[in-house]
N, C-alpha and C. Protein backbone atom coordinates (compact mmCIF):
# COMPACT_ATOMS: atom_id res chain seq x y z
N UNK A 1 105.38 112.65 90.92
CA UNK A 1 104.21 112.52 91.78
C UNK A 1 104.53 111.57 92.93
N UNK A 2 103.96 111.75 94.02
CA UNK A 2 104.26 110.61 95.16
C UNK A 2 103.10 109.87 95.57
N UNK A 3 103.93 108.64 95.49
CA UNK A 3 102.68 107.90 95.70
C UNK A 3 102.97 106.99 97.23
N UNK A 4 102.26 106.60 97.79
CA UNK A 4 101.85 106.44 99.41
C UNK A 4 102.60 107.90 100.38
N UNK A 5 102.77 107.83 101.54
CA UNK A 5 102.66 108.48 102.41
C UNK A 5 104.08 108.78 102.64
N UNK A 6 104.33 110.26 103.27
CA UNK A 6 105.99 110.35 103.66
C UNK A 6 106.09 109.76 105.11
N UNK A 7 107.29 109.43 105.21
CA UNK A 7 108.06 108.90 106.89
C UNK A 7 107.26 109.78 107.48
N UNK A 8 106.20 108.75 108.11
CA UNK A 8 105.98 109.36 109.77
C UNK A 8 105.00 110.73 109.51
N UNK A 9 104.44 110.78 107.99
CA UNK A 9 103.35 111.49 107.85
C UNK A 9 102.05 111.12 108.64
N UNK A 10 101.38 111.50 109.04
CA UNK A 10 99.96 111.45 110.21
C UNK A 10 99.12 111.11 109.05
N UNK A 11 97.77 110.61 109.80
CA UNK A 11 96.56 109.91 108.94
C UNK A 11 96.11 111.12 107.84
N UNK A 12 95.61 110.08 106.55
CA UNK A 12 94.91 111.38 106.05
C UNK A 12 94.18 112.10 106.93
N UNK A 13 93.88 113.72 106.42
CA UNK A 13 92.64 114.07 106.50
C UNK A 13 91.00 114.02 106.08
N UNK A 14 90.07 114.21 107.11
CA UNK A 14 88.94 114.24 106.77
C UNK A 14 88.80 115.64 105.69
N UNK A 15 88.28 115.31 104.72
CA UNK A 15 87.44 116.77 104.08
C UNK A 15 86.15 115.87 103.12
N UNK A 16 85.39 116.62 103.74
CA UNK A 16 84.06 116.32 103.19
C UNK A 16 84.12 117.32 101.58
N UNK A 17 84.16 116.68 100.69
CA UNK A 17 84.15 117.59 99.16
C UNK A 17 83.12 118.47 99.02
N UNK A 18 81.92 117.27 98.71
CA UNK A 18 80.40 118.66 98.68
C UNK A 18 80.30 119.81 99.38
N UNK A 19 80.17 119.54 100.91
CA UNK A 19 80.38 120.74 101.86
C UNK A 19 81.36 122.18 101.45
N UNK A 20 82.62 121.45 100.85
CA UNK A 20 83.12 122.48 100.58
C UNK A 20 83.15 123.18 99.03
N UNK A 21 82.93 122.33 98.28
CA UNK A 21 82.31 122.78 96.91
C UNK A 21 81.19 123.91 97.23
N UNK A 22 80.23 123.28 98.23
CA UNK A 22 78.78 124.52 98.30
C UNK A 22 79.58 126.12 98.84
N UNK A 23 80.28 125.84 99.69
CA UNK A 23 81.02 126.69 100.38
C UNK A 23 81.91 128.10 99.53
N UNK A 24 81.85 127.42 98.07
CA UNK A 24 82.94 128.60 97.33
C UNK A 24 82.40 128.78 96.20
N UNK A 25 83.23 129.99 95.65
CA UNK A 25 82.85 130.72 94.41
C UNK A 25 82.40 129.45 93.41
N UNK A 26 81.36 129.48 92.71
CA UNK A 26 80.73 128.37 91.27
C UNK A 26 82.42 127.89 90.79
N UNK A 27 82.30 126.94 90.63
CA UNK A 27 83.67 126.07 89.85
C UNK A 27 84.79 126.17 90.38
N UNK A 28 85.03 126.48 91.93
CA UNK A 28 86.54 126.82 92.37
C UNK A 28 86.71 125.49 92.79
N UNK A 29 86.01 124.75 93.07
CA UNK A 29 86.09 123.25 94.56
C UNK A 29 86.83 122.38 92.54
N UNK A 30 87.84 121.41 92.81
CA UNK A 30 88.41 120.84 91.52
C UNK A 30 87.67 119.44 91.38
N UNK A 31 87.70 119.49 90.50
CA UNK A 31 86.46 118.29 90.55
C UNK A 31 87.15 116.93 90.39
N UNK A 32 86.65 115.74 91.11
CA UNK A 32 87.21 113.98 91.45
C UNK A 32 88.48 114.58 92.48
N UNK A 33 88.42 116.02 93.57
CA UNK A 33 89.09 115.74 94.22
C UNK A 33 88.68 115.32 95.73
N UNK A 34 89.65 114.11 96.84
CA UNK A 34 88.73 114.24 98.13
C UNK A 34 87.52 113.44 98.08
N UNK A 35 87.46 112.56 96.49
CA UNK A 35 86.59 111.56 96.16
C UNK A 35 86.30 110.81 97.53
N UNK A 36 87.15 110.55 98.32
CA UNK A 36 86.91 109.23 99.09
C UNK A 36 86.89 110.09 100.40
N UNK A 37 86.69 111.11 101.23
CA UNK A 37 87.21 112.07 101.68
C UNK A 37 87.41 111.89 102.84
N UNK A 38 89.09 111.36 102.58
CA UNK A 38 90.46 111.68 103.03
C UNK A 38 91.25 111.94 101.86
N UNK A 39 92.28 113.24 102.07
CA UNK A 39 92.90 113.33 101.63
C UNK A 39 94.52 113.48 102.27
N UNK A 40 95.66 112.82 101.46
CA UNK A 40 96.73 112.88 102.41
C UNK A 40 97.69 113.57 101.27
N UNK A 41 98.93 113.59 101.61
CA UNK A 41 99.80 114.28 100.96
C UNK A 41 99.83 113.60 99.24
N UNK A 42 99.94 113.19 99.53
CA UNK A 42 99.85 112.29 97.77
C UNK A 42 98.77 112.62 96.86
N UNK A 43 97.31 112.75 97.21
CA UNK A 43 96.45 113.42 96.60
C UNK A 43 96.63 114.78 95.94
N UNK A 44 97.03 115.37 97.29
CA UNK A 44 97.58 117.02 96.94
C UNK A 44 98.44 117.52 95.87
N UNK A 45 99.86 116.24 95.98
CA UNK A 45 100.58 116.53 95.07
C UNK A 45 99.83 115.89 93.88
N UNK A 46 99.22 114.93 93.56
CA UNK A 46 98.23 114.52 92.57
C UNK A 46 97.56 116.03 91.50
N UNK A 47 97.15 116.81 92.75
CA UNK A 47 96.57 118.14 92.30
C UNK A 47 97.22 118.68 91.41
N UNK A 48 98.45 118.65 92.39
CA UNK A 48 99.22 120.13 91.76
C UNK A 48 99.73 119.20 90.60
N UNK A 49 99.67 118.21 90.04
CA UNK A 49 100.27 117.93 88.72
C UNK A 49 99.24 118.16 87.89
N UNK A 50 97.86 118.38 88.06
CA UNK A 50 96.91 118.49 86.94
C UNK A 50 96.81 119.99 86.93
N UNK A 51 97.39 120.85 88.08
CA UNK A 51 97.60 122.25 88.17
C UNK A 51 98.45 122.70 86.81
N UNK A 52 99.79 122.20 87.05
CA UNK A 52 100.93 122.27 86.22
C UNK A 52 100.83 122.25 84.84
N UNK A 53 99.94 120.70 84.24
CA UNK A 53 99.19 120.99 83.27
C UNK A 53 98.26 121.75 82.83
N UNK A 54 97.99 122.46 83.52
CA UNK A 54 96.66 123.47 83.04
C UNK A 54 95.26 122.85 83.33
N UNK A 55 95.23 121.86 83.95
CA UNK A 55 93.82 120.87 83.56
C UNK A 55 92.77 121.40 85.07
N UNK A 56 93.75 122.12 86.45
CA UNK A 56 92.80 122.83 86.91
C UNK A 56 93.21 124.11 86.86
N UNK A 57 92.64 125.47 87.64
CA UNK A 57 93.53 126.74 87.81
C UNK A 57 93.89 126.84 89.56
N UNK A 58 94.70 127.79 89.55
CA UNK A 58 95.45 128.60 90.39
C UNK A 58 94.12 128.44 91.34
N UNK A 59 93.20 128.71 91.25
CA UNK A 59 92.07 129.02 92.08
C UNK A 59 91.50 127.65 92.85
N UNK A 60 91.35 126.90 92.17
CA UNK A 60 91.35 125.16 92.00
C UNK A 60 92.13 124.24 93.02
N UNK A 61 93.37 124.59 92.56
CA UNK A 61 94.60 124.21 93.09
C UNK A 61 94.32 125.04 94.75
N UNK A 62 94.71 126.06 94.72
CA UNK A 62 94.02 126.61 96.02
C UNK A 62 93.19 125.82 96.97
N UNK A 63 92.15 125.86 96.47
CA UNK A 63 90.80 125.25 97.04
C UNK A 63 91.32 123.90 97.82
N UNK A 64 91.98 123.46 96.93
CA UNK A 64 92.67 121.61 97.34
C UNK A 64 93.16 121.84 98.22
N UNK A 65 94.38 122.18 98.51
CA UNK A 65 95.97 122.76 99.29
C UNK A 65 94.74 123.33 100.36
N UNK A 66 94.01 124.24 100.52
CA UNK A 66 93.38 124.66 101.75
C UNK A 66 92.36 124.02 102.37
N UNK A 67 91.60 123.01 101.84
CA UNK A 67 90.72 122.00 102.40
C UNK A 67 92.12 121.10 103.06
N UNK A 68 92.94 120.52 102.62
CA UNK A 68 94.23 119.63 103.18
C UNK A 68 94.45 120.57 104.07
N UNK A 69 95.02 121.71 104.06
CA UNK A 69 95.13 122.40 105.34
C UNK A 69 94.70 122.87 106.86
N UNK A 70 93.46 123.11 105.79
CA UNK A 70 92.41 123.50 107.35
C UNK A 70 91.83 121.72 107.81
N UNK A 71 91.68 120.88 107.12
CA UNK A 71 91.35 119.27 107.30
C UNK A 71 89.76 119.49 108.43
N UNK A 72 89.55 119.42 109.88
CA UNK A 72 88.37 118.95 109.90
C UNK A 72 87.80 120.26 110.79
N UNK A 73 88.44 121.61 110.50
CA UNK A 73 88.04 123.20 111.37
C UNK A 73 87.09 123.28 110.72
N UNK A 74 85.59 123.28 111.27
CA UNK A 74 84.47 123.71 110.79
C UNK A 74 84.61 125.19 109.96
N UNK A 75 85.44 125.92 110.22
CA UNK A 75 85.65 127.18 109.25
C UNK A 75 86.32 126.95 108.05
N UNK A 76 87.31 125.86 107.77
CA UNK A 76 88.08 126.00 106.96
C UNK A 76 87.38 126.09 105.58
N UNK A 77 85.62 126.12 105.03
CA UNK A 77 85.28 126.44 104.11
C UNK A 77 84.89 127.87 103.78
N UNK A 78 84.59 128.08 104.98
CA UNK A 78 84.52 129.89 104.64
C UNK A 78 84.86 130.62 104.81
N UNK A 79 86.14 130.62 105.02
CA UNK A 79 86.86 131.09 105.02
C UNK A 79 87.73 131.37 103.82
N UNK A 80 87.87 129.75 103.10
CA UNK A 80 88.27 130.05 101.69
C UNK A 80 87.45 130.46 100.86
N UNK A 81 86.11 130.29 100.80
CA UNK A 81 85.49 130.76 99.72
C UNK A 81 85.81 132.41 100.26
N UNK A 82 85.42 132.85 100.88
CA UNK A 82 85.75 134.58 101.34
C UNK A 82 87.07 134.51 100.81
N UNK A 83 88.03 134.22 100.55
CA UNK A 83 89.69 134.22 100.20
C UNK A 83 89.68 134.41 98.22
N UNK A 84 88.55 132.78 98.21
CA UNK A 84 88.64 133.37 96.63
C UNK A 84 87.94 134.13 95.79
N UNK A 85 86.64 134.44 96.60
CA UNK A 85 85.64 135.10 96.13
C UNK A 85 86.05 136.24 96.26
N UNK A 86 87.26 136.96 95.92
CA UNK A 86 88.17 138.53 96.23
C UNK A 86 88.21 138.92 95.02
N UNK A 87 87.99 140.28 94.65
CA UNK A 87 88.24 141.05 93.52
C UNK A 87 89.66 140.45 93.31
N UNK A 88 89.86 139.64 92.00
CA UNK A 88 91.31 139.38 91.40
C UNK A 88 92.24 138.67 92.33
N UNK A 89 91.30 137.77 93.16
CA UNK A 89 92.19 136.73 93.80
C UNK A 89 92.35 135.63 92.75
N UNK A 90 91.88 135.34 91.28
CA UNK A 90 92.24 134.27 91.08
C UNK A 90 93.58 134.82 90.06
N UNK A 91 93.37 135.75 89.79
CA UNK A 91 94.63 136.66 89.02
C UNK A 91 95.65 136.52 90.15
N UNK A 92 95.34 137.14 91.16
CA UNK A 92 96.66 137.51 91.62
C UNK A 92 97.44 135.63 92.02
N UNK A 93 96.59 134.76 92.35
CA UNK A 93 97.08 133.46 92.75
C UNK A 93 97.78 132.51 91.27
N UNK A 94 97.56 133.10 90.27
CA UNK A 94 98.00 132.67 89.02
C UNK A 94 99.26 133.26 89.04
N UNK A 95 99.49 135.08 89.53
CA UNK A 95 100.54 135.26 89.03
C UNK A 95 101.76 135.07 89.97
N UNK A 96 100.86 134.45 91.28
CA UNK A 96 102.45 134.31 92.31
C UNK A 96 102.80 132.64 92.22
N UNK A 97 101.91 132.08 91.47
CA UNK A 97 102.02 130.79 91.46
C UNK A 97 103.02 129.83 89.81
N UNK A 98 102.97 130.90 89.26
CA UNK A 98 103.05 130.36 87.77
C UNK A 98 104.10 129.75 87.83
N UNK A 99 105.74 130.57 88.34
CA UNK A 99 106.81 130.48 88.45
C UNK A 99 107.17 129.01 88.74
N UNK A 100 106.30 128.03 89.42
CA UNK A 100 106.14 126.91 89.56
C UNK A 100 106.05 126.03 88.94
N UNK A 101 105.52 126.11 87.48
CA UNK A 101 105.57 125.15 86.53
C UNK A 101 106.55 124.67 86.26
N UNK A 102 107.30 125.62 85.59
CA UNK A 102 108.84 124.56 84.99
C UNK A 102 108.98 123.70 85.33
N UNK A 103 109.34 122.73 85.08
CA UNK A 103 110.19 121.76 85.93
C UNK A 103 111.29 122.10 86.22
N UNK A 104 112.22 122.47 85.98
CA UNK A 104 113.62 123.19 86.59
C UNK A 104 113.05 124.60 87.58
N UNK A 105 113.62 124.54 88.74
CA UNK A 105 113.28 125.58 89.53
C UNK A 105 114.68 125.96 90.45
N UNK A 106 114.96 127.32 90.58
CA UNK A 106 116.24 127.41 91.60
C UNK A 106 115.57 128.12 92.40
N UNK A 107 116.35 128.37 93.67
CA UNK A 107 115.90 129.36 94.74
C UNK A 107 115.80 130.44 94.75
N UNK A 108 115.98 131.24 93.48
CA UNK A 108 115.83 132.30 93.53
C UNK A 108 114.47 132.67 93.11
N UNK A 109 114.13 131.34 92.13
CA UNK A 109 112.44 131.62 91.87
C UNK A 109 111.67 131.10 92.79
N UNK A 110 112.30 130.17 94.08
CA UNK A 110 111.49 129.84 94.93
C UNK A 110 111.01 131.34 96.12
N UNK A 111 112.08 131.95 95.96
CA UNK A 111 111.82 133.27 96.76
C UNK A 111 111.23 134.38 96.39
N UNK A 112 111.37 134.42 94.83
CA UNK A 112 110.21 135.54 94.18
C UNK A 112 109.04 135.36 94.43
N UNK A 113 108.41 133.78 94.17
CA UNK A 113 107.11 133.12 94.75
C UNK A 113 106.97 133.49 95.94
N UNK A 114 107.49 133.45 96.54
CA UNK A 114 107.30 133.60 98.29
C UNK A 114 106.90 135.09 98.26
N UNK A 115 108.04 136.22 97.45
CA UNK A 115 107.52 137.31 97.63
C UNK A 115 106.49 138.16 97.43
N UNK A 116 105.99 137.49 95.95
CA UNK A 116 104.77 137.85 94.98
C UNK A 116 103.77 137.70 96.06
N UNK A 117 103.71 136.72 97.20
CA UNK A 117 102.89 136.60 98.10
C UNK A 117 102.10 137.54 99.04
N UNK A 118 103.46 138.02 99.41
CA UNK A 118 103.22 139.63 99.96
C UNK A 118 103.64 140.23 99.79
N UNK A 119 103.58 140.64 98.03
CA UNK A 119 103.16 142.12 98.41
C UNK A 119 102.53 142.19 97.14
N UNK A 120 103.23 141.88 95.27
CA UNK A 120 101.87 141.95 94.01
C UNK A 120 100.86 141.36 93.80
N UNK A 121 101.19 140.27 94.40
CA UNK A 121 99.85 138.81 94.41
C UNK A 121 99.84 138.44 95.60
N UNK A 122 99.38 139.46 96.47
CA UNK A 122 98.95 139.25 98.12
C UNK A 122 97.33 139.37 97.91
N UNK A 123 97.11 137.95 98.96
CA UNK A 123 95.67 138.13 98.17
C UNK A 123 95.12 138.12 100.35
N UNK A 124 94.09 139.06 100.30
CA UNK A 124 93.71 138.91 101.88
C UNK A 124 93.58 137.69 102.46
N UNK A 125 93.89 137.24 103.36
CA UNK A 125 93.03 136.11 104.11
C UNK A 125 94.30 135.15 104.11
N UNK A 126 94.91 135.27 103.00
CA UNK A 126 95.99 133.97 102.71
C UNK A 126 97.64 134.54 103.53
N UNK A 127 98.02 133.96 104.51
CA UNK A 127 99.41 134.25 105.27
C UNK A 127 100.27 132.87 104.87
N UNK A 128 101.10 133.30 105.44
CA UNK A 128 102.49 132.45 105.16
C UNK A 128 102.41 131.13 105.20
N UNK A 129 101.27 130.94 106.81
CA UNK A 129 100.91 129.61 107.05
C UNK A 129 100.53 128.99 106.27
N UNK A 130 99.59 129.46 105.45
CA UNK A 130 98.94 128.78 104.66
C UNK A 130 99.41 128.65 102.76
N UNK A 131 100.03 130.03 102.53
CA UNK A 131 100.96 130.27 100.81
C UNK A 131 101.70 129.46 101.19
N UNK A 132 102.50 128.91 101.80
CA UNK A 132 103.73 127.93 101.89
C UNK A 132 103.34 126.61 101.62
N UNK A 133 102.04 126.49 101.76
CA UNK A 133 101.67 124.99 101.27
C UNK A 133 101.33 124.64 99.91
N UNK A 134 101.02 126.15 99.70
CA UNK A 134 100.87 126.62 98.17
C UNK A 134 101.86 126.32 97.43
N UNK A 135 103.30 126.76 97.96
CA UNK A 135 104.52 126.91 97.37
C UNK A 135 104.96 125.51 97.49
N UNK A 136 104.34 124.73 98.61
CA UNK A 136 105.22 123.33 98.44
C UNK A 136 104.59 122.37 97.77
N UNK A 137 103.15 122.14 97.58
CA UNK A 137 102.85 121.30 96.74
C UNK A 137 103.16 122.35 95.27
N UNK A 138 103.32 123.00 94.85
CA UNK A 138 103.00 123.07 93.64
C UNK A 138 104.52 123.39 93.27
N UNK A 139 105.83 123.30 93.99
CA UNK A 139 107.38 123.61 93.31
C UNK A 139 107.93 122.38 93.90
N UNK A 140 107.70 121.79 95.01
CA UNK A 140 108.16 120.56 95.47
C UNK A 140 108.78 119.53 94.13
N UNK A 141 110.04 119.07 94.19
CA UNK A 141 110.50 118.30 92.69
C UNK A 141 111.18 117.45 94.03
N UNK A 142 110.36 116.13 93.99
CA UNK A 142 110.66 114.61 94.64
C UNK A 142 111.86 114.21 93.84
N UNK A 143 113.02 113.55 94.91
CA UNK A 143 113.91 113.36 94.30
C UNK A 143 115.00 113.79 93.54
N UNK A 144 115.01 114.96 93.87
CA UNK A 144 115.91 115.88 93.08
C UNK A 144 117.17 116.52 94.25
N UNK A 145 116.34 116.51 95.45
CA UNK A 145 117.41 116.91 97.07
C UNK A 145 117.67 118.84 96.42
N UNK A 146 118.69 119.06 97.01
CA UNK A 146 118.88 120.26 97.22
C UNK A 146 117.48 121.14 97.81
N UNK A 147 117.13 122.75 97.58
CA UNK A 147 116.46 123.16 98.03
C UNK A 147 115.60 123.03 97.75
N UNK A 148 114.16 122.49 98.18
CA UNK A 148 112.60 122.90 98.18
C UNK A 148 112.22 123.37 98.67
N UNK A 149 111.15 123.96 98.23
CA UNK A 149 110.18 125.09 99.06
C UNK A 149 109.11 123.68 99.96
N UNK A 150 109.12 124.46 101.47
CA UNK A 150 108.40 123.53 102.42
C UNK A 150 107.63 124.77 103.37
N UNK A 151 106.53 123.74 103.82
CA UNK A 151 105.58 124.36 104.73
C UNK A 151 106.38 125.61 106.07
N UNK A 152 105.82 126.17 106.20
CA UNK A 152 106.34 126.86 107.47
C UNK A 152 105.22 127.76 107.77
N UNK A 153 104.62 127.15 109.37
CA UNK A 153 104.03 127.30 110.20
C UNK A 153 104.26 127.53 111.55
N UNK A 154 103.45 127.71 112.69
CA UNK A 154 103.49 128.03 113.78
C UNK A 154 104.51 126.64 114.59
N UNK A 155 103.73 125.44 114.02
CA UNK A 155 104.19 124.52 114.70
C UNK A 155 105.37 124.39 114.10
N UNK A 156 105.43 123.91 112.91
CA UNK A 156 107.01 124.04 112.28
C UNK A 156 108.06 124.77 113.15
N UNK A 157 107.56 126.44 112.78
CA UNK A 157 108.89 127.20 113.70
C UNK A 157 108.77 127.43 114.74
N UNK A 158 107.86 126.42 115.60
CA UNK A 158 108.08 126.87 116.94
C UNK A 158 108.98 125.28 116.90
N UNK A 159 109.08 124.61 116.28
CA UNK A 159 110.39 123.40 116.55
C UNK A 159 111.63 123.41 116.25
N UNK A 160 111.81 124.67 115.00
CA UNK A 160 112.98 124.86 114.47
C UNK A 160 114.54 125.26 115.33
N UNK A 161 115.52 124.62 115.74
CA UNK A 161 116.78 125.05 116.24
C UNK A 161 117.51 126.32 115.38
N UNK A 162 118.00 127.20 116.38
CA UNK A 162 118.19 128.42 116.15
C UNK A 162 119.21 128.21 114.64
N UNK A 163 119.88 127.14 114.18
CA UNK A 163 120.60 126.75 113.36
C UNK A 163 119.80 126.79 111.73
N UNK A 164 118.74 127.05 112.40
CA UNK A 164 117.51 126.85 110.68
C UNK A 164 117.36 128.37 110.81
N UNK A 165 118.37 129.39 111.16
CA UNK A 165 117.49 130.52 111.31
C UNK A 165 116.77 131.36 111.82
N UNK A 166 116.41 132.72 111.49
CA UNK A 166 115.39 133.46 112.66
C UNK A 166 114.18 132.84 112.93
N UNK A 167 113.63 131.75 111.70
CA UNK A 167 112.29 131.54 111.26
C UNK A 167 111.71 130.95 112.60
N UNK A 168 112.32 130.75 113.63
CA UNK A 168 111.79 129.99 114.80
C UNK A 168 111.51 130.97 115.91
N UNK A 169 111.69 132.07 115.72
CA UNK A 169 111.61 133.49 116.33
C UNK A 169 110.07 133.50 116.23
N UNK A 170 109.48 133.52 115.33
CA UNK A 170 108.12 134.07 115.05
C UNK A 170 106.98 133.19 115.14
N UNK A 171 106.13 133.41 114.88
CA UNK A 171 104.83 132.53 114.27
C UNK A 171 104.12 132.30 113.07
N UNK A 172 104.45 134.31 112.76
CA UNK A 172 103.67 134.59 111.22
C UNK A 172 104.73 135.59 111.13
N UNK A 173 103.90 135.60 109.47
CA UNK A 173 104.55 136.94 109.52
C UNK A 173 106.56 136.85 108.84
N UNK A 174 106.57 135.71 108.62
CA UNK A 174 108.23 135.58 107.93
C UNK A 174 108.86 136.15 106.70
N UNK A 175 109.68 136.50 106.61
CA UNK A 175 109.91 137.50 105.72
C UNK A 175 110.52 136.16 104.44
N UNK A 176 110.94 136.75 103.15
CA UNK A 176 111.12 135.94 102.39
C UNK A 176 112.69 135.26 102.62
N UNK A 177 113.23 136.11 102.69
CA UNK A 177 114.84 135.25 103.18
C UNK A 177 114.44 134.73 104.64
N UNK A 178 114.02 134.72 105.79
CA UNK A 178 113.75 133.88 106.63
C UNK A 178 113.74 132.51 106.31
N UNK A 179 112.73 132.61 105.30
CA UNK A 179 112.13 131.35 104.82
C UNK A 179 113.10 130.88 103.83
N UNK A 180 113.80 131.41 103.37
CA UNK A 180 114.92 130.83 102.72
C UNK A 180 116.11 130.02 103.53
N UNK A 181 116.23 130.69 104.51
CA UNK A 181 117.51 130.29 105.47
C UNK A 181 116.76 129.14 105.92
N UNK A 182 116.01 128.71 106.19
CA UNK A 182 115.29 127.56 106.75
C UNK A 182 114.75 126.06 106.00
N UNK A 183 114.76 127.05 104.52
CA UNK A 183 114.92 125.91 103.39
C UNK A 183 116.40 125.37 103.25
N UNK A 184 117.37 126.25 103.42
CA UNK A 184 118.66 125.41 102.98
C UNK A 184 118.89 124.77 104.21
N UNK A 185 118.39 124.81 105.54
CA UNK A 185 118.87 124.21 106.50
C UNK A 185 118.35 123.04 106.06
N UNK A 186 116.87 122.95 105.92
CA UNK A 186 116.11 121.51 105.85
C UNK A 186 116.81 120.78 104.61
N UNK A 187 117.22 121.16 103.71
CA UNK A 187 118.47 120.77 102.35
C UNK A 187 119.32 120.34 103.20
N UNK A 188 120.45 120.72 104.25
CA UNK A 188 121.27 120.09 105.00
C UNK A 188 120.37 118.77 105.31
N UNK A 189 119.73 119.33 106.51
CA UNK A 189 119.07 118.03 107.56
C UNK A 189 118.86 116.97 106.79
N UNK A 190 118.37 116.92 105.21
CA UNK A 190 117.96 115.84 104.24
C UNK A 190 119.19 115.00 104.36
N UNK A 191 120.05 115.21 104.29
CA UNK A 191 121.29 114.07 104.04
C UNK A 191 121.60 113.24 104.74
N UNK A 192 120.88 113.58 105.94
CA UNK A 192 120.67 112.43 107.32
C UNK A 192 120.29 111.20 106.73
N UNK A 193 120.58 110.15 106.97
CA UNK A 193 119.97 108.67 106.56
C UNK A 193 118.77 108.39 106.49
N UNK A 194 118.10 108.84 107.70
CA UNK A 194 116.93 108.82 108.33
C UNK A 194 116.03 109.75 107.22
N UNK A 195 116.34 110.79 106.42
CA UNK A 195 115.41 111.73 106.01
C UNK A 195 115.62 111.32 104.03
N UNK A 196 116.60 110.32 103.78
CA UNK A 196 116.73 110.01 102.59
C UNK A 196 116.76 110.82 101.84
N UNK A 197 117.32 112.25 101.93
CA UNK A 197 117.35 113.36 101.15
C UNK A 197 116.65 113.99 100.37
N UNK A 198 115.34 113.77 100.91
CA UNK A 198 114.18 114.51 101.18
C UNK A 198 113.72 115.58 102.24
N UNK A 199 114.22 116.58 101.51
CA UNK A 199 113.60 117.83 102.34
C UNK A 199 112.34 117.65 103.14
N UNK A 200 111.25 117.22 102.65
CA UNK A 200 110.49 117.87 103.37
C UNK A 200 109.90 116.22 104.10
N UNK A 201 110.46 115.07 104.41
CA UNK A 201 111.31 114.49 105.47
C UNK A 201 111.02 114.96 106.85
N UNK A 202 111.85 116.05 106.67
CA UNK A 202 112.75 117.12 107.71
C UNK A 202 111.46 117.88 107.75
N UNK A 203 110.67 118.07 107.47
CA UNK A 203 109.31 119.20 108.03
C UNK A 203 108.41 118.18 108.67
N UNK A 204 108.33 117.04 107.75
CA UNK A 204 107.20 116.36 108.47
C UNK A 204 108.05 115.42 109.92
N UNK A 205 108.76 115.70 110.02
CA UNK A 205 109.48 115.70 111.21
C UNK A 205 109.36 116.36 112.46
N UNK A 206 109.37 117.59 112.02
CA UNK A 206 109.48 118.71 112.92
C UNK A 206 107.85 118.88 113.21
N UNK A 207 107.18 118.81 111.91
CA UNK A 207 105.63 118.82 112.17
C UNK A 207 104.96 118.14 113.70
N UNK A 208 105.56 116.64 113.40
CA UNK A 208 105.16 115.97 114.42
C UNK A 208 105.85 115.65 115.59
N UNK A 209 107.17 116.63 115.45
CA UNK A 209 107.82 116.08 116.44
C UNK A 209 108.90 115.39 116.91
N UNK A 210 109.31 114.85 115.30
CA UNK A 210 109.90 113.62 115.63
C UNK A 210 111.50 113.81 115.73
N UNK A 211 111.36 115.41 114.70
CA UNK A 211 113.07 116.26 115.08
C UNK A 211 113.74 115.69 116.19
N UNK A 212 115.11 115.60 115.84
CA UNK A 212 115.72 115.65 117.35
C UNK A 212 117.48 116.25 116.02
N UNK A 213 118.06 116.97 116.95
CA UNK A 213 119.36 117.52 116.28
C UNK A 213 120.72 115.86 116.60
């Protein structure tokens, strides 16, 4: 679990809890989360460890990861409740998500996850932008270096050097090896001093900017 903030991570976010509890399917909003409401990266991963245990669901976990995401877009609640309130969205988010538990994870199950995304456990509404945050709080293993699964977004790959890959080509829409080639780059970039061999370091880098090759 991580506790305070990564290098050069930005302020928490605002998310108002109630608001978005009213906002979604009965029992999806996880409950004592966003208590104080800000939530920053440390909370999230907080989540996904009571995810892991079983103590919230796939649906739950969701809810968290996309309030942190969308942070203070007046839509970002209804949008998710419309996301989980889907015939067998909480099925299908269980079954692209599960692969995540173990604690031992290689890249090859980081890319099945990715794939289950789109196309057996593609659930409407949810794109890359947003499953990738899915995939990183809930497979992310602190301290371990080599490959993790990390965010990838508009802003992300519109910062990425052609050296991480096509993934800087696009906006949406990345295919699953894209997103692979861009994870082992950010696995390189970790070994930098500066990124303490922490992958995703190297995203919240690029997030804000602070990349430079």
């Amino acid at each position: 679990m991580l506790h305070g903030a990564l290098p050069g991570e930005p302020e928490p976010i605002t998310v108002d809890g109630p608001r978005w509890a009213a906002a979604l399917p009965s029992g999806a909003w996880p409950a004592d989360f966003a208590s104080t409401g800000k939530v920053s990266r440390s909370e999230v991963f907080a989540l996904a460890e009571r995810w892991r245990a079983r103590h919230v669901s796939s649906a739950q976990f969701t809810a968290g990861v996309l309030a942190w995401g969308h942070g203070i877009r007046g839509y970002g609640p209804f949008r998710t409740g419309r996301i989980l309130a889907q015939e067998k969205a909480a099925e299908r988010l269980e079954a692209a998500l599960a692969g995540l538990r173990p604690r031992a994870l290689t890249p090859a199950v980081l890319e099945d996850c990715y794939e289950r995304f789109t196309t057996t456990a593609k659930v409407t509404g949810l794109g890359a932008a947003f499953f990738t945050k899915l995939l990183y709080f809930a497979g992310y293993r602190r301290g371990e270096g080599g490959i993790q699964p990390l965010i990838l977004d508009r802003v992300v790959a519109s910062r990425l050097p052609a050296s991480a890959g096509p993934a800087g080509k696009y906006r949406t829409g990345w295919w699953a090896g894209t997103w692979s080639a861009y994870l082992r780059w950010a696995a390189d970039q970790a070994a930098r001093p500066e990124f303490g061999g922490e992958p995703d370091h190297v995203e919240v880098a690029l997030f804000t900017g602070a990349w430079t090759p």
